[in-house]
N, C-alpha and C. Protein backbone atom coordinates (compact mmCIF):
# COMPACT_ATOMS: atom_id res chain seq x y z
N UNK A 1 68.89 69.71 71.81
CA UNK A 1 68.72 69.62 73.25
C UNK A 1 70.01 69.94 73.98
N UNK A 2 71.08 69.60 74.05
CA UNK A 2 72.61 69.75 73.95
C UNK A 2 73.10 71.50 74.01
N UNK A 3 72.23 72.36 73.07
CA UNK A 3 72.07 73.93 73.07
C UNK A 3 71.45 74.07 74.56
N UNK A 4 70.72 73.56 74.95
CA UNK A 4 69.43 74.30 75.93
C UNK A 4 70.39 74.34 77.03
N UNK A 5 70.90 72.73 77.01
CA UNK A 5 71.70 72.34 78.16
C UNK A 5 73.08 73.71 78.58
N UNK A 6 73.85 73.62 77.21
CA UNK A 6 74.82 74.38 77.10
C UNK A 6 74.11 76.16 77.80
N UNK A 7 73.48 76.36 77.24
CA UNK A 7 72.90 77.90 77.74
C UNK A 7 72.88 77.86 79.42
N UNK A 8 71.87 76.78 79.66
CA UNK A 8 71.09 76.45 81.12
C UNK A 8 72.94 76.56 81.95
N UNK A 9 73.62 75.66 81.76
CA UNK A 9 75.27 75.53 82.28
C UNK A 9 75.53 76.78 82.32
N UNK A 10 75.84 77.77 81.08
CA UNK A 10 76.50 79.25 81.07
C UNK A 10 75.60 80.19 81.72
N UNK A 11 74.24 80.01 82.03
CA UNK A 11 73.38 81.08 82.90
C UNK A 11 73.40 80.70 84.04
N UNK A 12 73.68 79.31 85.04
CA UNK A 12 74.28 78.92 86.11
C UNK A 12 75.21 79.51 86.58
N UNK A 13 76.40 79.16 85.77
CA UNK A 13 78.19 80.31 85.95
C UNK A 13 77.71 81.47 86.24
N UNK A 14 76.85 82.02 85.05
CA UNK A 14 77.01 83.28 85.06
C UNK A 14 76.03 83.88 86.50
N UNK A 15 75.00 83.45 87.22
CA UNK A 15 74.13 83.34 88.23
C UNK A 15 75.72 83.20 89.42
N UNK A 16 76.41 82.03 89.13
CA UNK A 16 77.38 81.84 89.99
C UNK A 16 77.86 83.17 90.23
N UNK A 17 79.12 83.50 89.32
CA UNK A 17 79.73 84.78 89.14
C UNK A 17 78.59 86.15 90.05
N UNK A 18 77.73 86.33 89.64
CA UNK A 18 76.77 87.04 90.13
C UNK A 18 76.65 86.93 91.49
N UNK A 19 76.63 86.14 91.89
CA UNK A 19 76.23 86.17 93.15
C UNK A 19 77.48 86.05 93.92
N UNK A 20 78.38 85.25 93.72
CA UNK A 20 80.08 85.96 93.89
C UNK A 20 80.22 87.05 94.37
N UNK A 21 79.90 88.12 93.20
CA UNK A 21 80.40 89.35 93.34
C UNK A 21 79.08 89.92 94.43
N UNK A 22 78.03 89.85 94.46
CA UNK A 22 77.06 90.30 95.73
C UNK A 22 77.65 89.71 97.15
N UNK A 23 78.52 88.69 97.08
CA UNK A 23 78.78 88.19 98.28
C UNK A 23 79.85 89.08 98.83
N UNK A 24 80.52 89.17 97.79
CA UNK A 24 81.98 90.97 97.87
C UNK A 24 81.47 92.02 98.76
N UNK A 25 79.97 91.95 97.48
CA UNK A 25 79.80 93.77 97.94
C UNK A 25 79.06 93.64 99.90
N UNK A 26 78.73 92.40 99.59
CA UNK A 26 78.30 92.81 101.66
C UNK A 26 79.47 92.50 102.52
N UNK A 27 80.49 91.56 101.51
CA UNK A 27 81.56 91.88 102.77
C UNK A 27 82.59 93.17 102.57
N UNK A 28 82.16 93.93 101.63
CA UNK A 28 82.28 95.46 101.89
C UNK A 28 81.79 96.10 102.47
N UNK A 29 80.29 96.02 102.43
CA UNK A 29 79.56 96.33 103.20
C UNK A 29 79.45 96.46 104.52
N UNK A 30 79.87 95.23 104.87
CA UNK A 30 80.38 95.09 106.39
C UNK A 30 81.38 95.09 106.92
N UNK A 31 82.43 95.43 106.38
CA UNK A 31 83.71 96.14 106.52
C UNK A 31 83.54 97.72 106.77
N UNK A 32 82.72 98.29 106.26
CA UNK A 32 82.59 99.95 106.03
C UNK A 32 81.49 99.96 107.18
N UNK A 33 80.85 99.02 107.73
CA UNK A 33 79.77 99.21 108.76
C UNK A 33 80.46 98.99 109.71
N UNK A 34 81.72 98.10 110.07
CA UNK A 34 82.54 98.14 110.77
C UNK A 34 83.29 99.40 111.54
N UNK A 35 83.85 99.59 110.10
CA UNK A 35 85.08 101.20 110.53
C UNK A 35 83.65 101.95 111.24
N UNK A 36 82.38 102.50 110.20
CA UNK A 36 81.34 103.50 111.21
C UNK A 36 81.40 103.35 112.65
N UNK A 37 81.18 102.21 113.42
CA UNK A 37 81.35 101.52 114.55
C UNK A 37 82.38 101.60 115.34
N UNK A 38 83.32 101.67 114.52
CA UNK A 38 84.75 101.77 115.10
C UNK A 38 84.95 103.39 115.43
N UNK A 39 84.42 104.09 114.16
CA UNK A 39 84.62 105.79 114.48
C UNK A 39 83.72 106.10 115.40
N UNK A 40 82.73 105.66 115.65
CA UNK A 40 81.26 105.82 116.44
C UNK A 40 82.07 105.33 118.50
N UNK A 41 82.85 104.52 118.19
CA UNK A 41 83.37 103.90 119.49
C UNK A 41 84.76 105.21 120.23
N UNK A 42 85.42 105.25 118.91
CA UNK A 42 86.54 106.37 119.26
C UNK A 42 85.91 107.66 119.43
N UNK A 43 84.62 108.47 118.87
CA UNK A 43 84.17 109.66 119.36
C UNK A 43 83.87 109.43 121.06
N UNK A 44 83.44 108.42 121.18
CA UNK A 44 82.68 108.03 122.24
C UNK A 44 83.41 108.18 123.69
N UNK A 45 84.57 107.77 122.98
CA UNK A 45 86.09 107.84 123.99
C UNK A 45 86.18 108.59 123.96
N UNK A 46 86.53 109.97 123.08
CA UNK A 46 87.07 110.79 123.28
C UNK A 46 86.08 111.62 124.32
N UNK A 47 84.66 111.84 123.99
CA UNK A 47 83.67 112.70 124.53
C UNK A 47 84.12 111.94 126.23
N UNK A 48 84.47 110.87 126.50
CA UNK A 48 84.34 110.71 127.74
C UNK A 48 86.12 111.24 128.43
N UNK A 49 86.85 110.99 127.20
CA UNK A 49 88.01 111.99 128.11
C UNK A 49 87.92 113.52 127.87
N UNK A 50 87.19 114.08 127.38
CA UNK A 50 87.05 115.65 127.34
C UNK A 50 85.65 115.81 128.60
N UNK A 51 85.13 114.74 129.11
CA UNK A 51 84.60 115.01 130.16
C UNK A 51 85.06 115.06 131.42
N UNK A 52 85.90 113.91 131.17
CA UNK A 52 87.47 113.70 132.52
C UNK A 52 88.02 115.35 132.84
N UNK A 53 88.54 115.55 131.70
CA UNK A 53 89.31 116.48 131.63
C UNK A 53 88.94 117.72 132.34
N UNK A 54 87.41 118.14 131.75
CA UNK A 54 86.51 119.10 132.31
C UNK A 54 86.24 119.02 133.55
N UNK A 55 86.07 117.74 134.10
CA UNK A 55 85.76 117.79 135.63
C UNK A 55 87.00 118.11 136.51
N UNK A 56 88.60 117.38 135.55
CA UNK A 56 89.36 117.82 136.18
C UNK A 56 89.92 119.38 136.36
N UNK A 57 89.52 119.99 135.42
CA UNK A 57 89.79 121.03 135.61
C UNK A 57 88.90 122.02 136.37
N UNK A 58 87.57 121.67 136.30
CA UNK A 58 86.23 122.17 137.47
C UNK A 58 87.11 122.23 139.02
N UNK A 59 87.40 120.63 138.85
CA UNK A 59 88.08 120.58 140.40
C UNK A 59 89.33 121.30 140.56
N UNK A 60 90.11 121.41 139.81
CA UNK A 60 91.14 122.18 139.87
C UNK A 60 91.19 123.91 140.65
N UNK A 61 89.98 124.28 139.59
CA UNK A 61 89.26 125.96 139.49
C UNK A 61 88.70 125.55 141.04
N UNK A 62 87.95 124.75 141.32
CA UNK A 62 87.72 124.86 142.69
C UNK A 62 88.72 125.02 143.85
N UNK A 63 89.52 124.11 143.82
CA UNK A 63 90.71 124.56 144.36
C UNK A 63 91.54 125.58 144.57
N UNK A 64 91.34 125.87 143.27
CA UNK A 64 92.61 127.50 143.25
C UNK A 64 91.63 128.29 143.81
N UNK A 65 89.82 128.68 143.60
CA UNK A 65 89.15 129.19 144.29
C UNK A 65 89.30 129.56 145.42
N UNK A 66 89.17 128.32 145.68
CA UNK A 66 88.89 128.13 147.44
C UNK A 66 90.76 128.59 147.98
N UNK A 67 91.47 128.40 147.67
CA UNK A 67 92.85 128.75 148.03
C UNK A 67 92.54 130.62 147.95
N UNK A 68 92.24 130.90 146.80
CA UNK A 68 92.46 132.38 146.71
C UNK A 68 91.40 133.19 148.16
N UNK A 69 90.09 132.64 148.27
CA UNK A 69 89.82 132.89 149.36
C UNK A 69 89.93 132.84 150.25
N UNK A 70 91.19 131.76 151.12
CA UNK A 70 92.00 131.76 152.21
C UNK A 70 92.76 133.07 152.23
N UNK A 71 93.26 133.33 150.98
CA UNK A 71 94.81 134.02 151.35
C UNK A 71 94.06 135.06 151.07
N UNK A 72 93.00 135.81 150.33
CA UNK A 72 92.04 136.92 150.11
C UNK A 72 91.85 137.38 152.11
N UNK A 73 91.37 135.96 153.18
CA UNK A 73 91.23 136.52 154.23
C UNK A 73 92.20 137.10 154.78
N UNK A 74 93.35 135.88 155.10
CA UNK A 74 94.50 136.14 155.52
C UNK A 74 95.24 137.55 155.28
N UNK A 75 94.68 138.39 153.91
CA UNK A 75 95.59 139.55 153.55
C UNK A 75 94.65 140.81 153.86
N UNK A 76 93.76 140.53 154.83
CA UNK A 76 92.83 141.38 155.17
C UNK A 76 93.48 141.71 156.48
N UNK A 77 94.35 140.84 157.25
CA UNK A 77 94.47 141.36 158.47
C UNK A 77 96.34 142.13 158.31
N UNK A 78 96.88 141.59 157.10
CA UNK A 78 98.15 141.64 157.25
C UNK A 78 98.74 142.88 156.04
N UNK A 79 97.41 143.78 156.22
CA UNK A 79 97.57 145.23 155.48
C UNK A 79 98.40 145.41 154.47
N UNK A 80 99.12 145.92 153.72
CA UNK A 80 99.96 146.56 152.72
C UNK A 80 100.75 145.67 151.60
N UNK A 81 101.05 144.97 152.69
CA UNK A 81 101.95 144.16 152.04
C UNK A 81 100.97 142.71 151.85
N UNK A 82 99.97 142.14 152.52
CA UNK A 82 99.24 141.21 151.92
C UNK A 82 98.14 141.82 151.24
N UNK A 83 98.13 143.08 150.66
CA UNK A 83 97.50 143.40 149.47
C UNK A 83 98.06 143.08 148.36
N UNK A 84 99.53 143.61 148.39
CA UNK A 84 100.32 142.89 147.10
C UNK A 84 100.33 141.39 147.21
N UNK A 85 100.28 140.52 148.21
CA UNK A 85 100.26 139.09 147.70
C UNK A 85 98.52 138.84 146.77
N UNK A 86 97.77 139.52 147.62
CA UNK A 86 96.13 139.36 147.12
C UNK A 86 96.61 139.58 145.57
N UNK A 87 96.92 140.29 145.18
CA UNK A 87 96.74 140.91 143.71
C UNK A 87 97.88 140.04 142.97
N UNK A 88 98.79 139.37 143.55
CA UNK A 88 99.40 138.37 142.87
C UNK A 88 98.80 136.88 142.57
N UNK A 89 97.95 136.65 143.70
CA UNK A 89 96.87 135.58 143.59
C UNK A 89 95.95 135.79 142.68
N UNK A 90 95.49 136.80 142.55
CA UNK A 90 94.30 137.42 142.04
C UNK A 90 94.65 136.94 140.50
N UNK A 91 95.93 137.51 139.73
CA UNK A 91 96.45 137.47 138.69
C UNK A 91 96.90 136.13 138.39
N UNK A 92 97.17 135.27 139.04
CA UNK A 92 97.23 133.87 138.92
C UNK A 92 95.99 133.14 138.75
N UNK A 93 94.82 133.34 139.57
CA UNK A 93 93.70 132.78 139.00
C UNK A 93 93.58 133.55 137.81
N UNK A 94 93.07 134.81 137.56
CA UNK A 94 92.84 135.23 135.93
C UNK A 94 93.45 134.04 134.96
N UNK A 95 95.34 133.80 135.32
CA UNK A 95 96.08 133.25 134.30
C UNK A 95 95.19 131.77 133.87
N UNK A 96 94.76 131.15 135.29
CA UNK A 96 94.54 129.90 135.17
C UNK A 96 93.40 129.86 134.42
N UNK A 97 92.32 131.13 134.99
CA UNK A 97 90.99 131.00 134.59
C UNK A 97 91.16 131.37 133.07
N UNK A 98 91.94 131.84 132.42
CA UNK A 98 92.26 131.73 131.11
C UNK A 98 92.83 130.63 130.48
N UNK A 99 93.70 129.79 131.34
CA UNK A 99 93.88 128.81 130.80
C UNK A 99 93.04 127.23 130.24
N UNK A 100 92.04 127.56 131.56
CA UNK A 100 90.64 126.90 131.79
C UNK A 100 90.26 127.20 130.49
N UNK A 101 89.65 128.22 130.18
CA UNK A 101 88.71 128.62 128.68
C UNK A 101 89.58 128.42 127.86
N UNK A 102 90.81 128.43 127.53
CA UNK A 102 91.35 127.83 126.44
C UNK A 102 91.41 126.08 126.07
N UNK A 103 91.64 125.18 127.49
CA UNK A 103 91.26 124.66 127.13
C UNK A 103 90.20 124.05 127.06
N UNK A 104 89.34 124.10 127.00
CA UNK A 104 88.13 123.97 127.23
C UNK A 104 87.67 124.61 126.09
N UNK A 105 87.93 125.53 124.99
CA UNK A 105 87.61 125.44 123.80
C UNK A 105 88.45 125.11 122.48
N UNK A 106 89.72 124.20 123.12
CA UNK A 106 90.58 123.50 122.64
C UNK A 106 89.74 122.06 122.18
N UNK A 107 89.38 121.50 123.33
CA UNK A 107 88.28 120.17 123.65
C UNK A 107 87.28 120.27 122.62
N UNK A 108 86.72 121.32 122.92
CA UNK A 108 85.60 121.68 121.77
C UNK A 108 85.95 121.59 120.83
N UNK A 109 86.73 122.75 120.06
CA UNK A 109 87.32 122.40 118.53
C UNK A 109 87.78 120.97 118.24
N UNK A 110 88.89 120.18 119.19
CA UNK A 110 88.88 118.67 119.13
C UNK A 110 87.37 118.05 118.68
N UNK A 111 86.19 118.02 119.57
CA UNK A 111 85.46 117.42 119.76
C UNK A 111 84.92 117.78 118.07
N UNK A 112 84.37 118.86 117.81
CA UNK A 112 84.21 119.40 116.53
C UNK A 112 84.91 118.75 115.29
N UNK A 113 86.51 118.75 115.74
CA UNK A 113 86.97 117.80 114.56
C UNK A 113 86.37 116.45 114.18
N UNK A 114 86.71 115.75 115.75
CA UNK A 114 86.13 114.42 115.36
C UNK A 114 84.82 114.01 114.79
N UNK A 115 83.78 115.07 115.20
CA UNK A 115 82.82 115.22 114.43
C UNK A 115 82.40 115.46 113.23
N UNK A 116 83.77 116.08 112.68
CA UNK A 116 83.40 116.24 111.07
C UNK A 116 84.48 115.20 110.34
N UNK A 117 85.05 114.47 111.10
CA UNK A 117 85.68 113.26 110.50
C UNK A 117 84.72 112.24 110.07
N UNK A 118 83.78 111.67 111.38
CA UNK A 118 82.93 110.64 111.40
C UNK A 118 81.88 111.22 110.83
N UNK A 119 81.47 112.59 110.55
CA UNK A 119 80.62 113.19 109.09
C UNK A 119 81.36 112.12 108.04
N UNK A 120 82.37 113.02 107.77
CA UNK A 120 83.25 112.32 106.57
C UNK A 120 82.88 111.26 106.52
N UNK A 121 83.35 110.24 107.33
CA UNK A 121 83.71 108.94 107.23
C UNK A 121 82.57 108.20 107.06
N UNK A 122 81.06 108.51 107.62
CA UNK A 122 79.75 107.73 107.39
C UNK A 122 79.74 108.50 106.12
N UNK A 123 79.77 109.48 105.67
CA UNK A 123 79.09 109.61 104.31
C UNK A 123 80.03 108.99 102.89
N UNK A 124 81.62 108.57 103.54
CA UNK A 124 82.01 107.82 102.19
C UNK A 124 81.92 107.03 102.82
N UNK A 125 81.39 106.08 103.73
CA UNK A 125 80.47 105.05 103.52
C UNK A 125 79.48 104.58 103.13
N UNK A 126 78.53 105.76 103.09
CA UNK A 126 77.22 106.08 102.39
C UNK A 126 77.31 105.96 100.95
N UNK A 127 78.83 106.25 100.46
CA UNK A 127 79.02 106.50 99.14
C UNK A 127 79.49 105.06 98.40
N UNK A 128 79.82 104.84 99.39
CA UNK A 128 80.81 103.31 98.86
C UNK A 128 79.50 102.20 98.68
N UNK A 129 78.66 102.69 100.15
CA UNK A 129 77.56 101.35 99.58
C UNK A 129 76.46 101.60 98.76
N UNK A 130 76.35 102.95 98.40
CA UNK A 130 75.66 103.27 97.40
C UNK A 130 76.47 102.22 95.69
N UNK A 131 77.57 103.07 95.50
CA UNK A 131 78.44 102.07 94.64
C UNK A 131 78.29 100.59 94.52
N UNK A 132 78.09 100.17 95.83
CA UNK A 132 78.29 99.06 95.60
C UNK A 132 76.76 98.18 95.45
N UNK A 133 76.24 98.57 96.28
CA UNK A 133 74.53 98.66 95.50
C UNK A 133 74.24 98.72 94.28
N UNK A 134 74.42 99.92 93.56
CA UNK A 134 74.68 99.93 91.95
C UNK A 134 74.70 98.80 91.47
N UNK A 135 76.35 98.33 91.67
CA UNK A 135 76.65 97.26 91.11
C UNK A 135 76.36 96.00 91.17
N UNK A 136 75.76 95.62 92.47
CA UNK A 136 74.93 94.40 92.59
C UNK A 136 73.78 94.72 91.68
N UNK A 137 72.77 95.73 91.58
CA UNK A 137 71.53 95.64 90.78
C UNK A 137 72.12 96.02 89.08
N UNK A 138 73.19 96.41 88.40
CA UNK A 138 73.69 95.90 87.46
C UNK A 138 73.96 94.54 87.22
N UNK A 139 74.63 93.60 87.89
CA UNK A 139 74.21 92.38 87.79
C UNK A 139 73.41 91.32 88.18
N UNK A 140 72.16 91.72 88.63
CA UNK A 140 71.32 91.10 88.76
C UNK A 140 70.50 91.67 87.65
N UNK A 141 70.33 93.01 87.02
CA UNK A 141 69.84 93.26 85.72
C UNK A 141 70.30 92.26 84.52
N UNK A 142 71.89 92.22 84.80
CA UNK A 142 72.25 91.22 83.65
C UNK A 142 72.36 89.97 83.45
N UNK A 143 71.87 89.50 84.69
CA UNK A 143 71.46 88.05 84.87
C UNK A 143 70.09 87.78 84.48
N UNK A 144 68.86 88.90 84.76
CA UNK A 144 67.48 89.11 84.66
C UNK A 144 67.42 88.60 82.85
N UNK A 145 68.39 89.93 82.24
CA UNK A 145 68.10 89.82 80.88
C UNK A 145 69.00 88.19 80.57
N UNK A 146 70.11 87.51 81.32
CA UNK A 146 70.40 86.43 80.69
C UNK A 146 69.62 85.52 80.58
N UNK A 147 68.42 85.32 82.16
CA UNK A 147 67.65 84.27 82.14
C UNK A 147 66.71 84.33 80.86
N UNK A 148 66.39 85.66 80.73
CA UNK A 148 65.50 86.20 79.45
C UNK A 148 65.44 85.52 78.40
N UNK A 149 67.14 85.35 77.77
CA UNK A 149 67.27 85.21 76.83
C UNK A 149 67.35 83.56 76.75
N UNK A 150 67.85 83.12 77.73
CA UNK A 150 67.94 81.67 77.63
C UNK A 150 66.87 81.32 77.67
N UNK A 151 65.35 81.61 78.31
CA UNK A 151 63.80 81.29 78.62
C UNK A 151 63.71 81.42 76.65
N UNK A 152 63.84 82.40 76.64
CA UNK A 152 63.60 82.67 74.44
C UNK A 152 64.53 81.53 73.84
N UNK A 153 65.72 81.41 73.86
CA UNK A 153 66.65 80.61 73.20
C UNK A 153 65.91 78.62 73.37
N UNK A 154 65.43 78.87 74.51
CA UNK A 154 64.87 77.36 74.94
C UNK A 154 63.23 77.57 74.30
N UNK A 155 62.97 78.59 74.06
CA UNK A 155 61.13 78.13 73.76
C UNK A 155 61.82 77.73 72.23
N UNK A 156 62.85 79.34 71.24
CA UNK A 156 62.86 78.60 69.90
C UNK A 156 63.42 77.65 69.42
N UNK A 157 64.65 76.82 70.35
CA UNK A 157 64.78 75.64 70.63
C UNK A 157 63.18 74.50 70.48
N UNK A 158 62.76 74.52 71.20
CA UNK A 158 61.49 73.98 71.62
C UNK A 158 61.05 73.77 70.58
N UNK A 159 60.64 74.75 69.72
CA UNK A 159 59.74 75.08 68.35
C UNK A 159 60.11 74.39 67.32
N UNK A 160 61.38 74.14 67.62
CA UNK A 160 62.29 73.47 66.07
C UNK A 160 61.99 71.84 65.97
């Protein structure tokens, strides 16, 4: 009787231990569901300062717009020589309006990065709790087969 006991004690521990280590894997679990959250919060930011940015620069382009069409009138009455200022304006918006599309597909490629970071980053999370999944149903397999054996060890116990 003293055997049954002894087994019943070491498949307890070992149930203990077991469930130990399942208690690990979700506070891994929820550590790595964390960071997702955390990368999920920083895209979030960023998309809202590359929207800042865009509007500021909308308003900007409006501005220089609306400026170039002042001095566009103004060089209508002041012949020759406010043609050459027109065409110096003219070439300054181009510069800007190039500068606009650069950045503005600067933002993009940014935005793009961060997007294939937080790819990254959910899928070795995906990977980690896959792993760690595994390993909880490895030991709960080897707890399955311990109870097994102790349920057998106690019937041929029993028998004797």
């Amino acid at each position: 009787m003293s055997k049954v006991q002894i087994y019943e004690s070491q498949a307890r521990a070992y149930t203990a231990v077991v469930s130990g280590t399942k208690v690990k894997a979700d506070v891994e679990l929820s550590k790595l569901n964390a960071q997702v959250t955390i990368a999920q919060h920083a895209i979030e930011e960023f998309k809202a300062k590359i929207s800042a940015y865009q509007s500021d620069i909308q308003g900007q382009s409006t501005v220089i717009s609306s400026r170039a069409n002042v001095y566009t009138a103004q060089s209508q009455g002041a012949g020759a020589q406010a043609n050459a200022i027109s065409e110096a304006y003219r070439l300054d918006i181009a510069k800007k309006d190039m500068q606009l599309k650069r950045n503005i597909e600067n933002a993009r490629i940014a935005l793009e990065d961060a997007k294939n970071l937080l790819t990254a980053t959910v899928e070795s999370a995906r990977i980690r709790l896959g792993a760690t999944q595994g390993a909880a149903n490895y030991y709960a397999a080897l707890v399955g087969s311990a109870l097994n054996s102790i349920g057998t060890l106690s019937s041929l116990v029993q028998q004797l």
